[in-house]
N, C-alpha and C. Protein backbone atom coordinates (compact mmCIF):
# COMPACT_ATOMS: atom_id res chain seq x y z
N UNK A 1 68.08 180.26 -25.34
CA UNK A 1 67.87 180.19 -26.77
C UNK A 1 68.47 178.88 -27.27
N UNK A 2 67.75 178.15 -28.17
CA UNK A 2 68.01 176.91 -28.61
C UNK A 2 68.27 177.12 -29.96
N UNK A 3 69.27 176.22 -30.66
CA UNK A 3 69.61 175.90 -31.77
C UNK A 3 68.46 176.42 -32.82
N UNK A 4 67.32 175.85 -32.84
CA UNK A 4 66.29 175.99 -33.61
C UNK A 4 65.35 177.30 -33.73
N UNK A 5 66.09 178.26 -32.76
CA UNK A 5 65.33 179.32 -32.31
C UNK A 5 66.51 180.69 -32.89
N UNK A 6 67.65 179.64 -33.08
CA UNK A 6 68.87 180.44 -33.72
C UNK A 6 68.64 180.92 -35.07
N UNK A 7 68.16 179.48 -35.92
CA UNK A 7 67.79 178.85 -36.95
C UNK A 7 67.00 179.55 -37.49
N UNK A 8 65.77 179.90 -36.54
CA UNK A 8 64.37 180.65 -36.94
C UNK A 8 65.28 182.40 -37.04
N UNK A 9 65.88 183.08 -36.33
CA UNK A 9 66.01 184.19 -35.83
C UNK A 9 67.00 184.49 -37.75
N UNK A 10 68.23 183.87 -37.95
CA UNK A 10 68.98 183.98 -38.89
C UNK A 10 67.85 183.81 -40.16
N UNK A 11 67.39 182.73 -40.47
CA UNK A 11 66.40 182.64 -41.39
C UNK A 11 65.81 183.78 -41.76
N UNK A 12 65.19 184.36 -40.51
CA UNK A 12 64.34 185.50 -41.26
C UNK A 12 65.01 187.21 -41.18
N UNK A 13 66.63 187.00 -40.55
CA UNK A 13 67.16 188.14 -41.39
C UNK A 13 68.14 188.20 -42.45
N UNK A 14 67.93 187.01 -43.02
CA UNK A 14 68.82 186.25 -44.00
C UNK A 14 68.21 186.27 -45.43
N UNK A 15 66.63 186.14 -44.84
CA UNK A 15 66.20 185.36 -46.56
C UNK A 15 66.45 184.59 -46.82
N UNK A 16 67.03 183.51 -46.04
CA UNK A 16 67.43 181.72 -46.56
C UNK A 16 66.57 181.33 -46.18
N UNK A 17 65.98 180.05 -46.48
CA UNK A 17 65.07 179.30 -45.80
C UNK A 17 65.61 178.65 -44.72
N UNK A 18 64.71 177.75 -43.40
CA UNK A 18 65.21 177.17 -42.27
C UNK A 18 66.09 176.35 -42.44
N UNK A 19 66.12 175.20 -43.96
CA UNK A 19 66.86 174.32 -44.28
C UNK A 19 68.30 174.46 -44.41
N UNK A 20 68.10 175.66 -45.31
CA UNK A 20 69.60 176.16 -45.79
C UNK A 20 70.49 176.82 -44.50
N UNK A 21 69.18 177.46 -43.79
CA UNK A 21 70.09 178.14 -42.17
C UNK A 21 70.87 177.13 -41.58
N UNK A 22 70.13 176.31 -41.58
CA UNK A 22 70.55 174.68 -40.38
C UNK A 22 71.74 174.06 -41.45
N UNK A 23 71.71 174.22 -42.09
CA UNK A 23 73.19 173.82 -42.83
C UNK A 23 74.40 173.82 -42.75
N UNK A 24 74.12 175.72 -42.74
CA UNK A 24 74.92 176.73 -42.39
C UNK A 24 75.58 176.49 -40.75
N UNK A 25 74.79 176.25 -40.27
CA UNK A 25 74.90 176.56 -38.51
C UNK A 25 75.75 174.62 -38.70
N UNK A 26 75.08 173.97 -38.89
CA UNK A 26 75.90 172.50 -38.84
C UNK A 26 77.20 172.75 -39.21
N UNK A 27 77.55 173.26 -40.53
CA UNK A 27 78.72 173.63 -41.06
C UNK A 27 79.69 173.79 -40.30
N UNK A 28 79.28 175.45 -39.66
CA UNK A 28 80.04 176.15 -39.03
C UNK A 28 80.17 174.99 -37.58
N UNK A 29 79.34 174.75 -36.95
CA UNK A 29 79.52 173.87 -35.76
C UNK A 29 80.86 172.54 -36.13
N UNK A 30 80.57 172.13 -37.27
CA UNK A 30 81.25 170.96 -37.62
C UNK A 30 83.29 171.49 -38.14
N UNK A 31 83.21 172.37 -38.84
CA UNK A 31 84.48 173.26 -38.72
C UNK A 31 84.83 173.86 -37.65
N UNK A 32 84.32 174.57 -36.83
CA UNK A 32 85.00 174.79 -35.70
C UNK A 32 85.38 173.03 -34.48
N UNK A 33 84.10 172.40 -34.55
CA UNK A 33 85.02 171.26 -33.84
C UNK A 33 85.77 170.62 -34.23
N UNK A 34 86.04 170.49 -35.58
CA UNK A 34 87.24 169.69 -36.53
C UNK A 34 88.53 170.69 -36.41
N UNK A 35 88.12 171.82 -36.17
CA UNK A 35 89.78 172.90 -35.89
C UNK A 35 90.07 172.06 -34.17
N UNK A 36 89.41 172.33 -33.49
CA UNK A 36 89.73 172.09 -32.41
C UNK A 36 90.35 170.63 -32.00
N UNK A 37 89.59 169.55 -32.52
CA UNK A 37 89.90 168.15 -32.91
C UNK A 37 91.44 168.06 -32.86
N UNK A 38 92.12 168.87 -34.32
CA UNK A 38 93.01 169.28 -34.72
C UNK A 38 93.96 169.90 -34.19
N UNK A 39 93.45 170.20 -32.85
CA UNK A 39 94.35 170.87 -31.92
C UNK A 39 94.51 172.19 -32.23
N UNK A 40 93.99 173.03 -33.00
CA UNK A 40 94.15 174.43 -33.46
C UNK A 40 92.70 175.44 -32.38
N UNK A 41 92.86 176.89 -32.93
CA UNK A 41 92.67 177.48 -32.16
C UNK A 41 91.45 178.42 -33.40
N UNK A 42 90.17 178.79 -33.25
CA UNK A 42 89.01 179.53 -33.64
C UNK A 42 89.01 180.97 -33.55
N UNK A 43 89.21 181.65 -34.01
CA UNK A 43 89.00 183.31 -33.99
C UNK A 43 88.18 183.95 -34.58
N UNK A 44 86.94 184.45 -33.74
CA UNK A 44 86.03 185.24 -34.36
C UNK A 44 85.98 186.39 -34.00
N UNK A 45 87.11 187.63 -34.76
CA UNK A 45 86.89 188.70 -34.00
C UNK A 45 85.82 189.34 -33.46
N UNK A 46 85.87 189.82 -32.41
CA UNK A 46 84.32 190.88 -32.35
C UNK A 46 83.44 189.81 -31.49
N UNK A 47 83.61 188.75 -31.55
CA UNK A 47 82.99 187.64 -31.10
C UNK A 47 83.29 187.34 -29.32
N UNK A 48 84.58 186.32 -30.33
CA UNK A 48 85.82 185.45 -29.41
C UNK A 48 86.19 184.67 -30.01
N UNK A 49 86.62 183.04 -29.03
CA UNK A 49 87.95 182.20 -29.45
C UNK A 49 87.25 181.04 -28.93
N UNK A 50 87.34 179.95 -29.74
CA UNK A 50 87.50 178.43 -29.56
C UNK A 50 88.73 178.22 -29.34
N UNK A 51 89.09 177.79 -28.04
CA UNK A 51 90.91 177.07 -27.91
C UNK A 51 90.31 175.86 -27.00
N UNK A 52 91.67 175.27 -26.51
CA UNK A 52 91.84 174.45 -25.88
C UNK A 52 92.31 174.86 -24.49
N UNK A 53 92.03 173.94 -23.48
CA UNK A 53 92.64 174.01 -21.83
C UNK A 53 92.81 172.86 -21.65
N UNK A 54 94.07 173.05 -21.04
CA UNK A 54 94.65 171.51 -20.92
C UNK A 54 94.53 171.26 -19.23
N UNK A 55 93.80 170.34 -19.00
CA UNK A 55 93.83 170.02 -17.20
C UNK A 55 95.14 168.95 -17.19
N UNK A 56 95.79 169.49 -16.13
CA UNK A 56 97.15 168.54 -15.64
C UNK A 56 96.60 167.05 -14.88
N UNK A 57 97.07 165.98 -15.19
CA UNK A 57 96.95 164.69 -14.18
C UNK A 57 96.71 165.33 -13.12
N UNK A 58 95.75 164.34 -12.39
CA UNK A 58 95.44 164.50 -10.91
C UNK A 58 95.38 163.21 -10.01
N UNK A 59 95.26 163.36 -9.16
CA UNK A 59 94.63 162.24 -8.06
C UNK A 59 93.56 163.56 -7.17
N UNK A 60 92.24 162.24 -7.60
CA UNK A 60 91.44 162.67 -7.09
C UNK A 60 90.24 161.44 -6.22
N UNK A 61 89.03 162.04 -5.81
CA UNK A 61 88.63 161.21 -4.53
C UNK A 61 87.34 161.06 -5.00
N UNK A 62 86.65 159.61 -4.73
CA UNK A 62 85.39 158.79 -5.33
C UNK A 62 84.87 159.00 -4.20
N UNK A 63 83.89 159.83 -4.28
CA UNK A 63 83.27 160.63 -2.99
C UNK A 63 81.97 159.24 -2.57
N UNK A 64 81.56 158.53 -3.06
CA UNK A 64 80.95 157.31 -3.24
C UNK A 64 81.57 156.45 -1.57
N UNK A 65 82.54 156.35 -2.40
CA UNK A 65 83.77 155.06 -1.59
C UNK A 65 84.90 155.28 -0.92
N UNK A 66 85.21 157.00 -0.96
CA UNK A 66 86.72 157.77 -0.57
C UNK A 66 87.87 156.99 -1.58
N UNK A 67 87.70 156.39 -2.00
CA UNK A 67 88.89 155.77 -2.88
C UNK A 67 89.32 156.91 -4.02
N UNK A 68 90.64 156.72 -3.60
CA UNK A 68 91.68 157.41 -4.38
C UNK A 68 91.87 157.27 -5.96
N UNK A 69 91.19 158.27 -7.04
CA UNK A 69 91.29 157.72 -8.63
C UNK A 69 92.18 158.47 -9.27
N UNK A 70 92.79 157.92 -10.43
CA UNK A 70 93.91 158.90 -10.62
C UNK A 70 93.45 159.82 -12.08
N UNK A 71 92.95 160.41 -12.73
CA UNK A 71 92.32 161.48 -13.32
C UNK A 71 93.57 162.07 -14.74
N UNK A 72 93.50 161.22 -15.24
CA UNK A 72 94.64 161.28 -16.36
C UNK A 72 94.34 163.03 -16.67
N UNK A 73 95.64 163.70 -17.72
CA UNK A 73 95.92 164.87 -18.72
C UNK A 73 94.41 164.99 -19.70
N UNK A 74 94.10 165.82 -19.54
CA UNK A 74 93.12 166.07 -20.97
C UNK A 74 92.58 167.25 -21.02
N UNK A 75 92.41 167.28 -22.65
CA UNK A 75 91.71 168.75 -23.00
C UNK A 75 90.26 169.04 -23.17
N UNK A 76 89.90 170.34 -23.01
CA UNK A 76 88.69 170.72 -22.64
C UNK A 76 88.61 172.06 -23.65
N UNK A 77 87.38 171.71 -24.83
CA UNK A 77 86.97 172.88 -25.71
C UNK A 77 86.66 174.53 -24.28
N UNK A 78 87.32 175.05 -24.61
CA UNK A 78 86.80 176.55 -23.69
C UNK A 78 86.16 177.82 -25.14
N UNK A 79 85.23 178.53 -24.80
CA UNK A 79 85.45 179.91 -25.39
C UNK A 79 85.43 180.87 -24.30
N UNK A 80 86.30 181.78 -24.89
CA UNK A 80 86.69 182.84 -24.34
C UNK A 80 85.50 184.12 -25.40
N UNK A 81 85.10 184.78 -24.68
CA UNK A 81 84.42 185.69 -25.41
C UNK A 81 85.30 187.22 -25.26
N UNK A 82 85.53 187.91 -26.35
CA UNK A 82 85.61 189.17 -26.62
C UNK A 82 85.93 190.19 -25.78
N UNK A 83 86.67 191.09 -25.84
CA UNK A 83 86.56 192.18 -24.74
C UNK A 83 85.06 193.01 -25.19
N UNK A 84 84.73 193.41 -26.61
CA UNK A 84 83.77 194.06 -27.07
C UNK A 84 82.62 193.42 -26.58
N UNK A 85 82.45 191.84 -27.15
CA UNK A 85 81.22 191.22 -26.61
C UNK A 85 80.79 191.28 -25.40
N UNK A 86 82.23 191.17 -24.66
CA UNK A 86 81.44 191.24 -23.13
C UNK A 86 81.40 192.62 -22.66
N UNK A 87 81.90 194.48 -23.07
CA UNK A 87 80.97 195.30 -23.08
C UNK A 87 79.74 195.47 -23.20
N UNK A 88 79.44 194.65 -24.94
CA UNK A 88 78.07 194.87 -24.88
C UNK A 88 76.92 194.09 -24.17
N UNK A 89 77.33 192.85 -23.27
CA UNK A 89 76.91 192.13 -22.88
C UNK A 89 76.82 192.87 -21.08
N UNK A 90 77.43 193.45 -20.70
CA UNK A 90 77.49 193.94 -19.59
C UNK A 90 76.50 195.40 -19.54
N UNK A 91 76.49 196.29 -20.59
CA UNK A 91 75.92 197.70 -21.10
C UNK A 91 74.49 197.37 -21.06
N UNK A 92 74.21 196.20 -21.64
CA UNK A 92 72.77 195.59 -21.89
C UNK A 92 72.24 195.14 -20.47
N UNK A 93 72.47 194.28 -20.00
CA UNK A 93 71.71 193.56 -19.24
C UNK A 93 71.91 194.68 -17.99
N UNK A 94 72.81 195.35 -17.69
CA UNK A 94 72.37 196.41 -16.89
C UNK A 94 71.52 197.51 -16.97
N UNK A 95 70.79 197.39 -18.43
CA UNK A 95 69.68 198.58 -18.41
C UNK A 95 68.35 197.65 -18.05
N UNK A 96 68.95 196.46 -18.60
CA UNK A 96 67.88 195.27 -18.44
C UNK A 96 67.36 195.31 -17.29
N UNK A 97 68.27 194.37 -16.15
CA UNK A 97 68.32 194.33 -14.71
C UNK A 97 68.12 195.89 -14.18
């Protein structure tokens, strides 16, 4: 499912038009990466969580050339989804499958 297929789906149980949906959805996209930016943490109960994961320095290997690169500290947007979501996500696709 694509952005625009999100767009279409909300739209028409919304009663907004596509314009105003895609607004909405930018919005929300643009606040949750400005929390995170920010170093803060997203909570959508029922949902899940926008946080951060921090990978430790490394030395690692340029599979190219074997040369040794050294792979600085940095963070990585993760979501964690829900204990509920992933019930219903597990309940479903097993009647599915």
């Amino acid at each position: 499912m694509r952005k625009s297929d999100i767009v279409k789906e909300i739209s028409t149980a919304t009663g907004l038009t596509q314009v105003e949906t895609e607004a909405v959805i930018e919005g929300f996209i643009s606040v949750v990466s400005e929390a995170l930016v920010q170093g803060e943490r997203v909570d959508l109960r029922g949902f899940g969580n926008f946080i951060l994961k921090i990978r430790k320095a490394k030395a690692a290997r340029n599979i190219s050339t074997g040369e040794t690169v050294h792979v600085p500290e940095h963070y990585l947007p993760y979501f964690k989804a829900s204990e509920s979501l992933k019930e219903r996500v597990n309940a479903n696709l097993k009647k599915v499958l």
